[in-house]
N, C-alpha and C. Protein backbone atom coordinates (compact mmCIF):
# COMPACT_ATOMS: atom_id res chain seq x y z
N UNK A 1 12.37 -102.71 -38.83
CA UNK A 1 11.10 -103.34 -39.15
C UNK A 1 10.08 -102.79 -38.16
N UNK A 2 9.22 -102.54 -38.56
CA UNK A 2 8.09 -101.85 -37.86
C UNK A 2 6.47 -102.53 -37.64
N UNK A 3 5.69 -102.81 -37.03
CA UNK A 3 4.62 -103.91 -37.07
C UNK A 3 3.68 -102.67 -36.57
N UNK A 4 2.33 -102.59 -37.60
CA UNK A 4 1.26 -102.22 -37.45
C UNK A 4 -0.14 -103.58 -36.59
N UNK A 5 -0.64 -102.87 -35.68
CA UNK A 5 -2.04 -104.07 -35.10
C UNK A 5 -3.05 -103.09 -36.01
N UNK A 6 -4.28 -104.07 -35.92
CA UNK A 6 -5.79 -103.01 -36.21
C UNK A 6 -6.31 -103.33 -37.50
N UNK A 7 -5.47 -103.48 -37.93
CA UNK A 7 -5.55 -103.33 -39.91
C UNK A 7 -6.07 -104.41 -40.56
N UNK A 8 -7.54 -105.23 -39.66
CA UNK A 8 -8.17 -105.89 -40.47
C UNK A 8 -8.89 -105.43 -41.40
N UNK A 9 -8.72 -106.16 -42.51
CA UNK A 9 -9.38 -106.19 -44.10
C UNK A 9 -8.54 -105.17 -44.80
N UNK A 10 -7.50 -104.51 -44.32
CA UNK A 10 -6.43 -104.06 -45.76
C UNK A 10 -6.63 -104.39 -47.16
N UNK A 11 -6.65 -104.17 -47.83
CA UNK A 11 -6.42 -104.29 -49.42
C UNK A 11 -5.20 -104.36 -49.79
N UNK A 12 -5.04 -105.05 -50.94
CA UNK A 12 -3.51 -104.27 -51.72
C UNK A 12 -3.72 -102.95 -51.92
N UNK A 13 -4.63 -102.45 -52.52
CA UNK A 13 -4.64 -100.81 -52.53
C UNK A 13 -4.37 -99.98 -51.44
N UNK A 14 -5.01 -100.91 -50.21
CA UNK A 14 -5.08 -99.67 -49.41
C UNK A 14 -3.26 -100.01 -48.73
N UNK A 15 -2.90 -100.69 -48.72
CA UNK A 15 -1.41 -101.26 -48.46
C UNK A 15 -0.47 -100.20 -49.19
N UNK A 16 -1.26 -100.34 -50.62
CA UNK A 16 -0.22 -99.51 -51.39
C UNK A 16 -0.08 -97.96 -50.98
N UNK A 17 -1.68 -97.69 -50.77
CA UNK A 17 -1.56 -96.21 -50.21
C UNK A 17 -0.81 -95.59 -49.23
N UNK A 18 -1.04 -96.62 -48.23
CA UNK A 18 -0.40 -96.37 -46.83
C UNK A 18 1.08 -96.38 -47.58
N UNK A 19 1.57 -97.20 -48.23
CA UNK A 19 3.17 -97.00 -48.20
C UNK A 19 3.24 -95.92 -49.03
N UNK A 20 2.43 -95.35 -49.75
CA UNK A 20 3.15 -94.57 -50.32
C UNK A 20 2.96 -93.22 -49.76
N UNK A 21 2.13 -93.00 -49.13
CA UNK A 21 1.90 -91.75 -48.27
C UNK A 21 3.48 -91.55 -47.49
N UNK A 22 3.78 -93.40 -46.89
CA UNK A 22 5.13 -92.70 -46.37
C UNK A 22 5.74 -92.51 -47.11
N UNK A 23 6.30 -92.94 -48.22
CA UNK A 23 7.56 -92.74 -48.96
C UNK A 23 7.26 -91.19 -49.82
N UNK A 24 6.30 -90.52 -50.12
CA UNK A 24 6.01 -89.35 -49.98
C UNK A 24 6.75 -88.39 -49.19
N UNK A 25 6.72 -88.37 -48.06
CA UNK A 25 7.29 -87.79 -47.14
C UNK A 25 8.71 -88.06 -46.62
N UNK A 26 9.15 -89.33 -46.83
CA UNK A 26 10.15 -90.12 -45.82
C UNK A 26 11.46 -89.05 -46.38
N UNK A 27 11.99 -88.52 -46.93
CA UNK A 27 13.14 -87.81 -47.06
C UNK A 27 13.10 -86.74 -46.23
N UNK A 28 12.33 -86.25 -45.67
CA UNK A 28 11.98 -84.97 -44.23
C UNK A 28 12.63 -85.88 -43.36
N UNK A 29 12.86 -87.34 -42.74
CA UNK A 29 13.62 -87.57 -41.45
C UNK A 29 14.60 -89.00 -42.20
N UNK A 30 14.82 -88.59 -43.54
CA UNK A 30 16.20 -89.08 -44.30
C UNK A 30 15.77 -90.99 -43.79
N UNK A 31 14.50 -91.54 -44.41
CA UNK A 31 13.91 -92.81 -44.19
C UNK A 31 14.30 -93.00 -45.64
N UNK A 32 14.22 -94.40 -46.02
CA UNK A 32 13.92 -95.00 -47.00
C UNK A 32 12.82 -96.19 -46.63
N UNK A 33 11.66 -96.01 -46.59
CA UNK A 33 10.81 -97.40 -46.73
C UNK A 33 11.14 -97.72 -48.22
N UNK A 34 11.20 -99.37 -47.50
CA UNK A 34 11.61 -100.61 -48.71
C UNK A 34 10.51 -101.04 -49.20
N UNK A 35 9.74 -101.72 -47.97
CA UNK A 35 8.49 -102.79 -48.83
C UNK A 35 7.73 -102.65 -47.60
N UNK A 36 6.68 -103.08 -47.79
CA UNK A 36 5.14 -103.54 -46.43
C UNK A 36 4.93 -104.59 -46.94
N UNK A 37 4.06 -105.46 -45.75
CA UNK A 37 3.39 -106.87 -46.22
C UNK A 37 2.99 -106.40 -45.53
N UNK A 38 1.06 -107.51 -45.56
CA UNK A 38 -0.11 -107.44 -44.56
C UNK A 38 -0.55 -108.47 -44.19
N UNK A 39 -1.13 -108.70 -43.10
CA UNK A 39 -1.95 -109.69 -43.39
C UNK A 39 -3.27 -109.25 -42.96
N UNK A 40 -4.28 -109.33 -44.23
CA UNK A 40 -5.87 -108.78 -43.82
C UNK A 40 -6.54 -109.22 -42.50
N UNK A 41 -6.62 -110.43 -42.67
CA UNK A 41 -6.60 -111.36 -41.43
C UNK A 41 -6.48 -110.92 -40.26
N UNK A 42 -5.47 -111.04 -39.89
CA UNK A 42 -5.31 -110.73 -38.42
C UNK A 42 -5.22 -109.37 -38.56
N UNK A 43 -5.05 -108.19 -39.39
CA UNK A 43 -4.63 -106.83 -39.49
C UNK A 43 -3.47 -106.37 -38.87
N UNK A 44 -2.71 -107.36 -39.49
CA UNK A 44 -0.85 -107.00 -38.55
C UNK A 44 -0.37 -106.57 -40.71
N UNK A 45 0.15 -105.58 -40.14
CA UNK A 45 1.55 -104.93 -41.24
C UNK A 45 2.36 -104.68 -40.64
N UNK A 46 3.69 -105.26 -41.53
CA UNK A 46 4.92 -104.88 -41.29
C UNK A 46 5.40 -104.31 -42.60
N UNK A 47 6.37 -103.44 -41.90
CA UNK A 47 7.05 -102.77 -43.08
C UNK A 47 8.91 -102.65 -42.90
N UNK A 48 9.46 -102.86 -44.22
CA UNK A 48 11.07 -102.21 -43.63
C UNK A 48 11.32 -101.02 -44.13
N UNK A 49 12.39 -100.87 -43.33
CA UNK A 49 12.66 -99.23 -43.84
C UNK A 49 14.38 -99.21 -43.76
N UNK A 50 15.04 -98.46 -43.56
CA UNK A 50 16.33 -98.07 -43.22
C UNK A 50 16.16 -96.36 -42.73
N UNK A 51 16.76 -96.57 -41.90
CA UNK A 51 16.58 -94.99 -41.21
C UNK A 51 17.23 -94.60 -40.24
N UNK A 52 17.93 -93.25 -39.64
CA UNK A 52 18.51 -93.00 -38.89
C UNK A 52 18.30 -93.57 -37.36
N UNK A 53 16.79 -93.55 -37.25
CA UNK A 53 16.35 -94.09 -35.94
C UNK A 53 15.44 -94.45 -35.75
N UNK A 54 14.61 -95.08 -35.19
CA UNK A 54 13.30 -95.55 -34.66
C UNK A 54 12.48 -94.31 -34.39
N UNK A 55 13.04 -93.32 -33.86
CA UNK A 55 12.01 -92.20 -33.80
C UNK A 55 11.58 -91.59 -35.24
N UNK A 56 12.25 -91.61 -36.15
CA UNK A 56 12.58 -90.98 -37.22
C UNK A 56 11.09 -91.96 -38.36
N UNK A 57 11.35 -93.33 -37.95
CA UNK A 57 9.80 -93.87 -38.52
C UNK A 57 8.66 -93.63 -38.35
N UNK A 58 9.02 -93.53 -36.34
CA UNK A 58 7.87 -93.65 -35.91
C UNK A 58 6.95 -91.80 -36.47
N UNK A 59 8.01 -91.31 -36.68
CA UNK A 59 7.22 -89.30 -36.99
C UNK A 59 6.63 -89.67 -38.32
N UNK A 60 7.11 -90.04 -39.16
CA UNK A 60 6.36 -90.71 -40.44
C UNK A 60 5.88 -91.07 -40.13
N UNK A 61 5.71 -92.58 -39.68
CA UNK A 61 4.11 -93.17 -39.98
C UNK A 61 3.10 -92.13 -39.00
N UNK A 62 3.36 -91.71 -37.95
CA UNK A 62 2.64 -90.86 -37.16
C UNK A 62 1.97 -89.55 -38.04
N UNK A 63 2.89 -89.25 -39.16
CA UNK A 63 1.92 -87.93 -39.79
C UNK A 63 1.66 -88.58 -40.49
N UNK A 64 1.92 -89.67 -41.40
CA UNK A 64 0.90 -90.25 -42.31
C UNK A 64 -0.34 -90.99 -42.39
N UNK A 65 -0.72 -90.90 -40.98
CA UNK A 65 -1.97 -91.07 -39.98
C UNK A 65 -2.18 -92.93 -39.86
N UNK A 66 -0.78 -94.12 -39.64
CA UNK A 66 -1.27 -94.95 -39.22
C UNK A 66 -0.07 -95.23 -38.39
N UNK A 67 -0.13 -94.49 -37.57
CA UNK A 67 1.32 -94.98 -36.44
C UNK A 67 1.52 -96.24 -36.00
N UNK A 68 3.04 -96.62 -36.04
CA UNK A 68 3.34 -98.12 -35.49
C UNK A 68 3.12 -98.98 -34.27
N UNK A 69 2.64 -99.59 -34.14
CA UNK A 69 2.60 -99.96 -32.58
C UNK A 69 3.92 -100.39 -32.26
N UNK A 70 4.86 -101.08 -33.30
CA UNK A 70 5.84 -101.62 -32.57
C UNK A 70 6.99 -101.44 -33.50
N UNK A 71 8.39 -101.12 -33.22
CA UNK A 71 9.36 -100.44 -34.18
C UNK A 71 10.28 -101.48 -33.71
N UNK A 72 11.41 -102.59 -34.42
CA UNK A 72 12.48 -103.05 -34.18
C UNK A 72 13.35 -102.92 -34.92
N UNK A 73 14.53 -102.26 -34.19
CA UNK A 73 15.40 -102.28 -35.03
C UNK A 73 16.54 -103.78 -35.41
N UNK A 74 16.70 -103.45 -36.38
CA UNK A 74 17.84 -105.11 -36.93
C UNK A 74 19.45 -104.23 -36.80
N UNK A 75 20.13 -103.97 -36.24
CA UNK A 75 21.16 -103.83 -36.99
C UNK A 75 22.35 -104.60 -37.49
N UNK A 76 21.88 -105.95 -37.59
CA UNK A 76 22.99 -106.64 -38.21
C UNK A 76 22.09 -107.46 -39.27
N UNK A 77 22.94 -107.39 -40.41
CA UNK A 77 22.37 -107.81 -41.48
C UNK A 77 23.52 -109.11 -41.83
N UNK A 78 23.00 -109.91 -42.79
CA UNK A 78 23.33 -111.37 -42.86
C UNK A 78 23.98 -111.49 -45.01
């Protein structure tokens, strides 16, 4: 899970864009982004992904020009 700051007044469009710019790319460091949520409001997005590593998101969102501020990984699932 990955948390974007900054991103007051997002859109659904522009939400949609941003994810899809990554998922565009995400097979170059073998990512799967799942889903994003936003909140306009405060301009926090989070997104999940599955991916080899935290670095491996962070080079995506970094060339898809809205890098993460904060990357956690889960590895135990329920």
């Amino acid at each position: 899970m990955d948390v974007h700051h900054g991103m007051v007044g997002i859109t659904p469009e522009g939400l949609r864009e941003a994810h899809n710019a990554d998922v565009a790319i995400q097979a170059d460091e073998k990512v799967e982004f799942k889903k994003a949520w936003a909140d306009p409001e405060s301009g926090t997005v989070f997104c999940l992904s599955e991916a080899p590593s935290a670095d491996a998101v962070k080079r995506i969102h970094e060339r898809t020009g809205h890098p993460a501020d904060e990357i956690h990984p889960v590895p135990v699932v329920a």
